[in-house]
C-alpha atoms as a PDB file:
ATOM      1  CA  UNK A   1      -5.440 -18.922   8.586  1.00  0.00           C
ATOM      2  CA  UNK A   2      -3.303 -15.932   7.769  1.00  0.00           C
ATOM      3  CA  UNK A   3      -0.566 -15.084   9.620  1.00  0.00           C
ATOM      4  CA  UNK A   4      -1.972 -11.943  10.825  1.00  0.00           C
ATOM      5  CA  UNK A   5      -4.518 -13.709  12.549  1.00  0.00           C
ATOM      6  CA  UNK A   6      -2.611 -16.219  13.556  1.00  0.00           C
ATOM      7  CA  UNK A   7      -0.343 -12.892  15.374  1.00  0.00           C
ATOM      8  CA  UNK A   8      -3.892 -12.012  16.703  1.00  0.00           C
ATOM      9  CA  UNK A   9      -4.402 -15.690  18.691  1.00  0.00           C
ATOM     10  CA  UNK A  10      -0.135 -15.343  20.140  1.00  0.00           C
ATOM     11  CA  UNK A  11      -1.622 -12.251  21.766  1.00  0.00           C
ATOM     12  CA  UNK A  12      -4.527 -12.710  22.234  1.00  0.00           C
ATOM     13  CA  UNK A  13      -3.578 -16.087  24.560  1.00  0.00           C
ATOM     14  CA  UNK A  14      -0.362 -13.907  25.760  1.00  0.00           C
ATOM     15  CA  UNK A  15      -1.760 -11.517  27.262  1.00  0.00           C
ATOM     16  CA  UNK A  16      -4.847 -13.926  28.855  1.00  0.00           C
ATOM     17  CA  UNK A  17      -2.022 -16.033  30.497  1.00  0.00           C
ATOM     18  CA  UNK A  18      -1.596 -13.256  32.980  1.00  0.00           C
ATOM     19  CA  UNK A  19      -4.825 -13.489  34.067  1.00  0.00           C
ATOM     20  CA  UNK A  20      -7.763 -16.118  35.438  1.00  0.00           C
ATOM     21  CA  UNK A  21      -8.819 -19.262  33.806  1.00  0.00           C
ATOM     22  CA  UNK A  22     -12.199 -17.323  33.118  1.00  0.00           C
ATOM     23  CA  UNK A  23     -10.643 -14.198  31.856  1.00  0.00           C
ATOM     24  CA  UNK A  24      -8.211 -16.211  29.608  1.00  0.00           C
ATOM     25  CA  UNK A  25     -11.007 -18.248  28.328  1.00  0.00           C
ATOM     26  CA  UNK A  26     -13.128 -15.525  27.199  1.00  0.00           C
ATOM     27  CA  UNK A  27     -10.233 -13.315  25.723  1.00  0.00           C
ATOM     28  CA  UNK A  28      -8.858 -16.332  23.398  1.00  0.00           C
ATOM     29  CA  UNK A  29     -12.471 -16.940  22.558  1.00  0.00           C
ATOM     30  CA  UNK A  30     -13.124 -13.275  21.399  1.00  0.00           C
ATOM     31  CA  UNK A  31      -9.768 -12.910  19.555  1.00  0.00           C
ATOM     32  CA  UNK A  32     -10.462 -16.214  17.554  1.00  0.00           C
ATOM     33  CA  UNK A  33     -14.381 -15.187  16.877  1.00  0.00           C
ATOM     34  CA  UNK A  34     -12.789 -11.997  15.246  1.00  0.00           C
ATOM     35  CA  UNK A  35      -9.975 -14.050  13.361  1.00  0.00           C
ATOM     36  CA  UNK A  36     -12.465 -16.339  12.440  1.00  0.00           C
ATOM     37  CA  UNK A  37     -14.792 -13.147  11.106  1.00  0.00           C
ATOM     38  CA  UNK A  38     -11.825 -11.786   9.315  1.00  0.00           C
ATOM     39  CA  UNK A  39     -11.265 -15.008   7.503  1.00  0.00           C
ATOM     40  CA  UNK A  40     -14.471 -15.088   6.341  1.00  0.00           C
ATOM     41  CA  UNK A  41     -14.846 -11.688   5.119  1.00  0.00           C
ATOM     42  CA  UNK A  42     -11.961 -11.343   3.428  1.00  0.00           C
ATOM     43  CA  UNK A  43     -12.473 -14.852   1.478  1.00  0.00           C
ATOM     44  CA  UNK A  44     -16.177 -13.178   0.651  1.00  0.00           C
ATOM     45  CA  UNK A  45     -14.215 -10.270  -0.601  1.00  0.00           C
ATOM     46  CA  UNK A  46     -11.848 -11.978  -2.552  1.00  0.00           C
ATOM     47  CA  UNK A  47     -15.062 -13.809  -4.010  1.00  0.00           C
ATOM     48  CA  UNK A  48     -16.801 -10.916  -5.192  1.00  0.00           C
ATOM     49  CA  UNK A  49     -14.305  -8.568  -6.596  1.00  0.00           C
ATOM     50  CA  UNK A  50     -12.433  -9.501  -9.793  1.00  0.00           C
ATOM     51  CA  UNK A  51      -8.878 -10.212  -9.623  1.00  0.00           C
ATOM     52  CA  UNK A  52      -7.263  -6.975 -11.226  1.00  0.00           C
ATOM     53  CA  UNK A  53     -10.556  -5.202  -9.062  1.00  0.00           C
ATOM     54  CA  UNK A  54     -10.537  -1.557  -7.142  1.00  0.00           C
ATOM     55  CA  UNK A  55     -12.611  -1.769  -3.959  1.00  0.00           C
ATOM     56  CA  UNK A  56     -13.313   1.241  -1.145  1.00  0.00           C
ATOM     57  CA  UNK A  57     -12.626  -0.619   2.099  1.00  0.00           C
ATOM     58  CA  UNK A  58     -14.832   0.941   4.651  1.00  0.00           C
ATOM     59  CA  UNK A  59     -13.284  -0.349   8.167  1.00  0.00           C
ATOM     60  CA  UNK A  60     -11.579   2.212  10.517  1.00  0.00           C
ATOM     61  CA  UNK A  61      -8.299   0.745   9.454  1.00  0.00           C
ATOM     62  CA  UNK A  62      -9.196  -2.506  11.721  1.00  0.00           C
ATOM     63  CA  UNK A  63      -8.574  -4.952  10.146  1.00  0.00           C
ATOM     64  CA  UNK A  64      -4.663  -4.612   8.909  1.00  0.00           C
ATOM     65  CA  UNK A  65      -4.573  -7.676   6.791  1.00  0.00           C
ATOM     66  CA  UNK A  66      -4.671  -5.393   3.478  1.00  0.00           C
ATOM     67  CA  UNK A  67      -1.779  -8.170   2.118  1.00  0.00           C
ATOM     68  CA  UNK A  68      -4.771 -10.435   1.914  1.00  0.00           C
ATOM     69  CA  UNK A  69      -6.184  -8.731  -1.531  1.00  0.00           C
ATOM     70  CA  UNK A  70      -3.215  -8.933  -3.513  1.00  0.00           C
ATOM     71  CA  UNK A  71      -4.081  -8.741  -6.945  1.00  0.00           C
ATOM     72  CA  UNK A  72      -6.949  -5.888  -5.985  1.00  0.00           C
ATOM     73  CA  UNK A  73      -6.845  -2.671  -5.765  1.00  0.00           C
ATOM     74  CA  UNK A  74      -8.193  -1.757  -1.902  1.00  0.00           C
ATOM     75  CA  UNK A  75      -8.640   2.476  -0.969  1.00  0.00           C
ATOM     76  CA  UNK A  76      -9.259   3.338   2.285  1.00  0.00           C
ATOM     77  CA  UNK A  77     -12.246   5.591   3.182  1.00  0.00           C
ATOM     78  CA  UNK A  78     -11.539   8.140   3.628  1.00  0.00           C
ATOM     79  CA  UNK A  79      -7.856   8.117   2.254  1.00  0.00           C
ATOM     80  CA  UNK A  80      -5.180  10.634   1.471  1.00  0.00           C
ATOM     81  CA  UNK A  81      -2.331   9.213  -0.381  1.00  0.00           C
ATOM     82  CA  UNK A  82      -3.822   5.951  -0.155  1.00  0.00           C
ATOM     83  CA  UNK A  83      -3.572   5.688   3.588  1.00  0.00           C
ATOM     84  CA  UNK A  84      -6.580   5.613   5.991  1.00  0.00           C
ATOM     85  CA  UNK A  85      -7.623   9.373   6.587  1.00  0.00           C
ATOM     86  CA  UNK A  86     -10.398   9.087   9.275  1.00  0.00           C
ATOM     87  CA  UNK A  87     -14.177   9.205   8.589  1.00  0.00           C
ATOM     88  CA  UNK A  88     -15.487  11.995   6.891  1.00  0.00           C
ATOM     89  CA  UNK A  89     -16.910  15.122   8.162  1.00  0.00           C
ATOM     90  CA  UNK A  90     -20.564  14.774   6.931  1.00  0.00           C
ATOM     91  CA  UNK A  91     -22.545  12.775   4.301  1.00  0.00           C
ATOM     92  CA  UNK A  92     -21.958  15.693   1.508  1.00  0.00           C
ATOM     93  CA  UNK A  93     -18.142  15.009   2.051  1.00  0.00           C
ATOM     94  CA  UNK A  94     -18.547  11.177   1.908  1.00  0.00           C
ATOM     95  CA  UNK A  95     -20.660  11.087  -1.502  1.00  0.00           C
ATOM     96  CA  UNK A  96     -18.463  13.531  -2.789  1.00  0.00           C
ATOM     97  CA  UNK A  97     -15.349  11.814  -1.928  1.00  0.00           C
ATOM     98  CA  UNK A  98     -17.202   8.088  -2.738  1.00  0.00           C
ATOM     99  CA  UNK A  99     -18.127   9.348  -6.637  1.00  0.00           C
ATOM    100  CA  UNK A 100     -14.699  10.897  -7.028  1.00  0.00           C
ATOM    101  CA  UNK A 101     -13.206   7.517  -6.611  1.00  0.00           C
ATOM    102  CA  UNK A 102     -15.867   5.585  -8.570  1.00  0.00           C
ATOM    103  CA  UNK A 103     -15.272   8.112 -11.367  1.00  0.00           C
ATOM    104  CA  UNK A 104     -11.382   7.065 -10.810  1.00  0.00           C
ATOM    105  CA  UNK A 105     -12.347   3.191 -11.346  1.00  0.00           C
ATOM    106  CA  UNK A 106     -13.722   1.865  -8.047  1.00  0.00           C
ATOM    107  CA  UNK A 107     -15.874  -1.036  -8.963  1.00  0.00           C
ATOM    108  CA  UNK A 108     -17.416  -1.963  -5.100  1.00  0.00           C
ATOM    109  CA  UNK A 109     -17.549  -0.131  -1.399  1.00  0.00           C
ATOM    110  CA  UNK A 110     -17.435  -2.581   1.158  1.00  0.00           C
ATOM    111  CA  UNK A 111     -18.403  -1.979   4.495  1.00  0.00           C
ATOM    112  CA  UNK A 112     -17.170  -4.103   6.836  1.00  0.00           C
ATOM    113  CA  UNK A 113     -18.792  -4.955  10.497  1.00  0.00           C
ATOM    114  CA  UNK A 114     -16.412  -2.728  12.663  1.00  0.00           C
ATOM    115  CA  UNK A 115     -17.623   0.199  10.672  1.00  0.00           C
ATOM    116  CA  UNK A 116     -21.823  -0.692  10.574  1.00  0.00           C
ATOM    117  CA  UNK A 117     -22.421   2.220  12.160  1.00  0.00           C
ATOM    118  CA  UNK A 118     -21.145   4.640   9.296  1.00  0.00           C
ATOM    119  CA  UNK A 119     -24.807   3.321   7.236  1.00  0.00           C
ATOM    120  CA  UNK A 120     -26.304   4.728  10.635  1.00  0.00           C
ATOM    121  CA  UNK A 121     -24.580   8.033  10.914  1.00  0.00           C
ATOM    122  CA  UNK A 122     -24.254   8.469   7.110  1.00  0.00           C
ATOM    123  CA  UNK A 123     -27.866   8.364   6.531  1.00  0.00           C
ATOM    124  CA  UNK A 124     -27.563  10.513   3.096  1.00  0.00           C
ATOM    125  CA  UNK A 125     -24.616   8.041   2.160  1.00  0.00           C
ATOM    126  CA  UNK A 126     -26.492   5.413   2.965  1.00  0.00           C
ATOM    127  CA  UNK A 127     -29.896   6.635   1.030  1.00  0.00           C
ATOM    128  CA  UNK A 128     -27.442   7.556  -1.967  1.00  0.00           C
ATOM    129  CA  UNK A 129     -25.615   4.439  -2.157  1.00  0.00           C
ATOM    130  CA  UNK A 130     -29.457   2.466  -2.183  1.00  0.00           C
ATOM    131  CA  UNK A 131     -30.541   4.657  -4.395  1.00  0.00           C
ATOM    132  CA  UNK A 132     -28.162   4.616  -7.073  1.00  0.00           C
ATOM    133  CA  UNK A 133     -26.234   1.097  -6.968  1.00  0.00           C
ATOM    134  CA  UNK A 134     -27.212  -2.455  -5.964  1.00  0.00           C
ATOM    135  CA  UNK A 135     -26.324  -4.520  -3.006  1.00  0.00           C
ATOM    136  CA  UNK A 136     -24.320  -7.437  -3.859  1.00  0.00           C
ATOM    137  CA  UNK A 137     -23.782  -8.859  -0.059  1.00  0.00           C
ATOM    138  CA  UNK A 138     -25.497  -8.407   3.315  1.00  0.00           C
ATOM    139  CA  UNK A 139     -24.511 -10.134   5.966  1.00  0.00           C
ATOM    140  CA  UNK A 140     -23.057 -10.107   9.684  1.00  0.00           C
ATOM    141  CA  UNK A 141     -19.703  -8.971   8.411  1.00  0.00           C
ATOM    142  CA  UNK A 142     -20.055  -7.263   5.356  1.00  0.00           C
ATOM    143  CA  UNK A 143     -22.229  -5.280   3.506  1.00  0.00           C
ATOM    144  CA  UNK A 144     -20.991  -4.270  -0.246  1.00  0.00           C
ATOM    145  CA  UNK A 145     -22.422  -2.192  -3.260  1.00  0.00           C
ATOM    146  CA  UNK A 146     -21.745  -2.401  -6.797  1.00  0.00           C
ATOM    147  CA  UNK A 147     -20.602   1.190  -7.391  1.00  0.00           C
ATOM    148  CA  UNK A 148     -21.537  -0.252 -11.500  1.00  0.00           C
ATOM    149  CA  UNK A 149     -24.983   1.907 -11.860  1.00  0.00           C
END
């Protein structure tokens, strides 16, 4: 367990002590379910992109552990100066923005589960990203593309 998540659990059963049994119970439950989460994904990350790898990190900036991917290249979306910019202002902006970094070397866009509903929203990045590039990974945590056509 990293040590970021092992910050999360302090916390997490910190701030829980100040409350009931019940509350406390729950609230260390639900911060080690999303340590636990963030463990695997990142491990699934580290599995599918290349040491020496670029990947667009789709999360709201949520999950702070970006230490984790040393020896990878991880870019925010959307980013300015490579720090988390905010999500973009419609689907035209987000392919736009998405092809300009996969011309730039990005080999994968990763979304992870705290941003699932961008592939809602983003229906034309969604269609474009199906369209034109495989998925490599589904699951409750992640989904990723291949940005390799």
């Amino acid at each position: 367990m990293t040590a970021e998540m092992v910050r999360l659990l302090e916390l997490a059963a910190q701030a829980a002590a100040a409350h009931d049994t019940a509350f406390q119970a729950a609230a260390v439950s639900s911060a080690a379910q999303w340590a636990e989460r963030l463990q695997l994904a990142t491990a699934e990350i580290q599995a599918l992109v290349p040491v020496g790898g670029t990947f667009i990190l789709v999360n709201d900036d949520q999950w702070g552990n970006e230490a984790e991917f040393a020896g990878h290249k991880v870019i925010p979306f959307l980013d300015s100066g490579g720090r988390y910019w905010g999500p973009p202002d419609s689907d035209r902006t987000a392919i736009q923005e998405l092809e300009r970094l996969r011309r730039a070397g990005a080999g994968f866009i990763i979304f992870a589960w705290p941003s699932f509903w961008w592939l809602d929203y983003y229906a034309g990045l969604r269609n474009h990203l199906q369209k034109n590039f495989p998925c490599l990974l589904r699951n409750e945590r992640l989904v990723a593309f291949s940005l390799r056509a």
